[in-house]
C-alpha atoms as a PDB file:
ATOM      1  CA  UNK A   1      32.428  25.405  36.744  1.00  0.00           C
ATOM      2  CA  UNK A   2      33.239  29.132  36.118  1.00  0.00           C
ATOM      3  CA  UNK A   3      36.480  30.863  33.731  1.00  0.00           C
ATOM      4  CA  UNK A   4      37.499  34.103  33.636  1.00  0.00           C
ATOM      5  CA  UNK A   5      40.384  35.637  32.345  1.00  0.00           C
ATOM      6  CA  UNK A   6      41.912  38.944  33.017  1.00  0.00           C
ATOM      7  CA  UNK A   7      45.197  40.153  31.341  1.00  0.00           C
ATOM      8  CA  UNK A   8      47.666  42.580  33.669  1.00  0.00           C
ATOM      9  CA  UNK A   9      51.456  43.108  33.227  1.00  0.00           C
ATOM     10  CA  UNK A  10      51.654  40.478  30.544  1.00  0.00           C
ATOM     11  CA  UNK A  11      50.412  37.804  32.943  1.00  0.00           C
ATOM     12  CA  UNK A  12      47.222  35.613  32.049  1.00  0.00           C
ATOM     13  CA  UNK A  13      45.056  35.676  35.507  1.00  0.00           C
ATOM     14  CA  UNK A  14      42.706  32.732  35.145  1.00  0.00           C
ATOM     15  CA  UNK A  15      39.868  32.598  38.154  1.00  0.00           C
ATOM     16  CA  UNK A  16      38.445  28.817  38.400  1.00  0.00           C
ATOM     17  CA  UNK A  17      35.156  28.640  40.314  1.00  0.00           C
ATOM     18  CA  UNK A  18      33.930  25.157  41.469  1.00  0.00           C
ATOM     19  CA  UNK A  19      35.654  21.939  40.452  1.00  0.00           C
ATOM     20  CA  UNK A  20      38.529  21.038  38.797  1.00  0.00           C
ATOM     21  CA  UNK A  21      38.269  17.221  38.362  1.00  0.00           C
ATOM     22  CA  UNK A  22      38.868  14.555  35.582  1.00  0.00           C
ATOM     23  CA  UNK A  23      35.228  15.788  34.056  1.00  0.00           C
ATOM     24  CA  UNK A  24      36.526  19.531  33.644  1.00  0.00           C
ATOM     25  CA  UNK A  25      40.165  19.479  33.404  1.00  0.00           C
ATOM     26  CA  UNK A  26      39.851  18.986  29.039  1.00  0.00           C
ATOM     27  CA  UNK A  27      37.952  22.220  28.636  1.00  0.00           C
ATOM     28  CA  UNK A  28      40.284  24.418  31.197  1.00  0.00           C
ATOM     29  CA  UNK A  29      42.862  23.132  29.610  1.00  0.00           C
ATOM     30  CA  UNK A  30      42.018  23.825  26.423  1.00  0.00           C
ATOM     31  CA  UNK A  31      39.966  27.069  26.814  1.00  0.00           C
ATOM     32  CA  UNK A  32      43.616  28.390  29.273  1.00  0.00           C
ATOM     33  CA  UNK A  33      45.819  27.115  25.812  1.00  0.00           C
ATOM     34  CA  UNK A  34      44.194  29.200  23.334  1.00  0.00           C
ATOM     35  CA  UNK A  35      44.183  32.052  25.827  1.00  0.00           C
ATOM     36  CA  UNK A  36      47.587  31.813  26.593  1.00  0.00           C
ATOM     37  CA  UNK A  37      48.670  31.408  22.537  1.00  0.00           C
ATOM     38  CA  UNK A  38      46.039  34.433  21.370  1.00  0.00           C
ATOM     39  CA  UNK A  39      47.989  37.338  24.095  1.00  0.00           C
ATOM     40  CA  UNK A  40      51.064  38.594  25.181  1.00  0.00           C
ATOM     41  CA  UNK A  41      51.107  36.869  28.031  1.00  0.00           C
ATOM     42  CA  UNK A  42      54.256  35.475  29.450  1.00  0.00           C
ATOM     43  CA  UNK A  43      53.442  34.178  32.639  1.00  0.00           C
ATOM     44  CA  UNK A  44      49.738  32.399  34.573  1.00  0.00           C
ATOM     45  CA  UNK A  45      48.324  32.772  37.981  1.00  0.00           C
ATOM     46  CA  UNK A  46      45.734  30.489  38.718  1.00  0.00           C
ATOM     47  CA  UNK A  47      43.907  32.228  41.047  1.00  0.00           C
ATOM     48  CA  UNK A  48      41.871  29.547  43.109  1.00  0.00           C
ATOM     49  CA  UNK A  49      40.260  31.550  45.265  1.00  0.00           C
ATOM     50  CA  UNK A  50      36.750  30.633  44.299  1.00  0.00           C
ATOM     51  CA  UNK A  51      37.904  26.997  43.686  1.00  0.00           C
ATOM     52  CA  UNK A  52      35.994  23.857  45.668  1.00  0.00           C
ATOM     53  CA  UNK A  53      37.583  20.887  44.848  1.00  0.00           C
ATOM     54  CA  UNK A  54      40.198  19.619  42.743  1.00  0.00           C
ATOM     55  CA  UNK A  55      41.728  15.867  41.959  1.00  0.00           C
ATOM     56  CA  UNK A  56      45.266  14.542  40.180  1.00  0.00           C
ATOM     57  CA  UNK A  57      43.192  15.923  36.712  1.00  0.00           C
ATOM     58  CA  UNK A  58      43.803  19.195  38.256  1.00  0.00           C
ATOM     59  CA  UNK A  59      47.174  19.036  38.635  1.00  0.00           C
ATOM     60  CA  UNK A  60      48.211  17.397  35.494  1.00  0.00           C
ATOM     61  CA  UNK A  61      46.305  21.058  34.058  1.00  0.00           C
ATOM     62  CA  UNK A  62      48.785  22.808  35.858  1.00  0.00           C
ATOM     63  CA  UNK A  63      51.673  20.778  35.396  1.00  0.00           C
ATOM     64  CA  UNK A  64      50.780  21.129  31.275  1.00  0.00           C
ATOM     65  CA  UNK A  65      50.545  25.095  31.777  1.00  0.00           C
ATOM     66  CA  UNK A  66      53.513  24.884  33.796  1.00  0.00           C
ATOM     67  CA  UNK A  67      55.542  23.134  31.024  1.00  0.00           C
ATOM     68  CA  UNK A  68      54.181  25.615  28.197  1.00  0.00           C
ATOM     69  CA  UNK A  69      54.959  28.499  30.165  1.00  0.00           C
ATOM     70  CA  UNK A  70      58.135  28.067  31.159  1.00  0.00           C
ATOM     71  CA  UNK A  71      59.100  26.614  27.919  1.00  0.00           C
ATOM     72  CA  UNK A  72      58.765  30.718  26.909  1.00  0.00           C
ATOM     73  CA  UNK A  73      60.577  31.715  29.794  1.00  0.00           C
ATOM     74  CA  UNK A  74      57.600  32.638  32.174  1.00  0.00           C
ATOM     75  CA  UNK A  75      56.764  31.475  35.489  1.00  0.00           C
ATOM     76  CA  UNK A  76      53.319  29.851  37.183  1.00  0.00           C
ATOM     77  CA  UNK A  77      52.081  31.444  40.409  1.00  0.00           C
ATOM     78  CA  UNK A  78      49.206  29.650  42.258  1.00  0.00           C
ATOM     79  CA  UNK A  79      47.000  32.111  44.231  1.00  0.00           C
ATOM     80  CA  UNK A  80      44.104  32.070  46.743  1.00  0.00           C
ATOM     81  CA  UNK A  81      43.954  28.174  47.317  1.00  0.00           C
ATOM     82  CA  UNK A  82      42.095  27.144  49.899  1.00  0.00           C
ATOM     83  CA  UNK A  83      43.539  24.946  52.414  1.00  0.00           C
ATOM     84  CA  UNK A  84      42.058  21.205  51.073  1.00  0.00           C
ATOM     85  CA  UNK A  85      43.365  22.563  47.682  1.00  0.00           C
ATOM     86  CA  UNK A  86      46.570  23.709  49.444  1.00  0.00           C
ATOM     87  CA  UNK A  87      47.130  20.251  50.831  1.00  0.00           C
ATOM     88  CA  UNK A  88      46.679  18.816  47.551  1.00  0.00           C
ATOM     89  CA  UNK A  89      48.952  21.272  45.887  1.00  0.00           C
ATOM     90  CA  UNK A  90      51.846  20.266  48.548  1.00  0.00           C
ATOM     91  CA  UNK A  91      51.252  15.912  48.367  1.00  0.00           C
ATOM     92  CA  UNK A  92      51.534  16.214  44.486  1.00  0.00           C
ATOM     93  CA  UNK A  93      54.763  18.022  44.933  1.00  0.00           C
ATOM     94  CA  UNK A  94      53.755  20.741  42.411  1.00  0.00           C
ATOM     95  CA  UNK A  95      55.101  23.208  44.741  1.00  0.00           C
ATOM     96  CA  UNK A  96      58.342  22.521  43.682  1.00  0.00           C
ATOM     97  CA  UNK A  97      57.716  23.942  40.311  1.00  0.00           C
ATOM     98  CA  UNK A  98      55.356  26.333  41.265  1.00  0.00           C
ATOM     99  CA  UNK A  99      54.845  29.776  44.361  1.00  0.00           C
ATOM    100  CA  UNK A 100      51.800  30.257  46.174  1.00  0.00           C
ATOM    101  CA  UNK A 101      50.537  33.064  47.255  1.00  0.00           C
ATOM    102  CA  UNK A 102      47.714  34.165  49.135  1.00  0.00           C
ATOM    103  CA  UNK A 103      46.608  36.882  47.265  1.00  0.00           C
ATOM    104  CA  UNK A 104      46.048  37.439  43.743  1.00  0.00           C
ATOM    105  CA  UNK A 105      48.275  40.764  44.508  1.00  0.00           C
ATOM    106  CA  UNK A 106      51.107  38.790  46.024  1.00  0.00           C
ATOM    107  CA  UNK A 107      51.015  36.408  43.408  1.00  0.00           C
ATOM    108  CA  UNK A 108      51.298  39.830  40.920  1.00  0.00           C
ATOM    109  CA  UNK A 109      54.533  40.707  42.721  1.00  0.00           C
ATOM    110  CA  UNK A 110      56.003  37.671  42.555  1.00  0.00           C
ATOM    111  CA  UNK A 111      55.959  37.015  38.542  1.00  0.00           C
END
């Protein structure tokens, strides 16, 4: 499993490549915490695009994010999920808090 971070219009981008699962989900969460607390940024877009797999440990590191962003007034955009991600996304019922988009662009234009 891959991070990378990219700061634009005081939004935290963070790229996951290959699995979020219970065996990865500490260290993103951690590693997207002390990004989010060291910038200016206001609001995260996870931007899945390069994403594989992910389980209920994925979505409790969203939900988390979710919780300490909007705590500060931002929002969470989900971008570039693939459609097995997409599914899980929509069963969880995360969509509710969060908007997907399809692009990492869109999802720009949305926050």
């Amino acid at each position: 499993m891959q991070i990378e971070y990219n700061h634009q219009k005081k939004c935290l981008i963070v790229t996951i490549e290959g699995e979020l699962d219970h065996h990865t989900a500490a260290a993103v969460r951690e590693t997207i915490d002390k990004e989010l607390f060291s910038g200016p940024a206001k609001n995260l877009i996870f931007d899945f695009g390069h994403l594989t797999f992910m389980d209920s440990s994925g979505i409790g590191v969203i939900i988390g994010r979710y919780k300490t962003v909007s705590a500060q007034g931002g929002k969470v955009v989900i971008a570039c999920a693939n459609q097995s991600v997409e599914r899980i996304l929509h069963l969880s019922g995360i969509l509710k808090l969060t908007k997907v988009a399809r692009t990492r662009g869109l999802a720009l234009e949305m926050i």
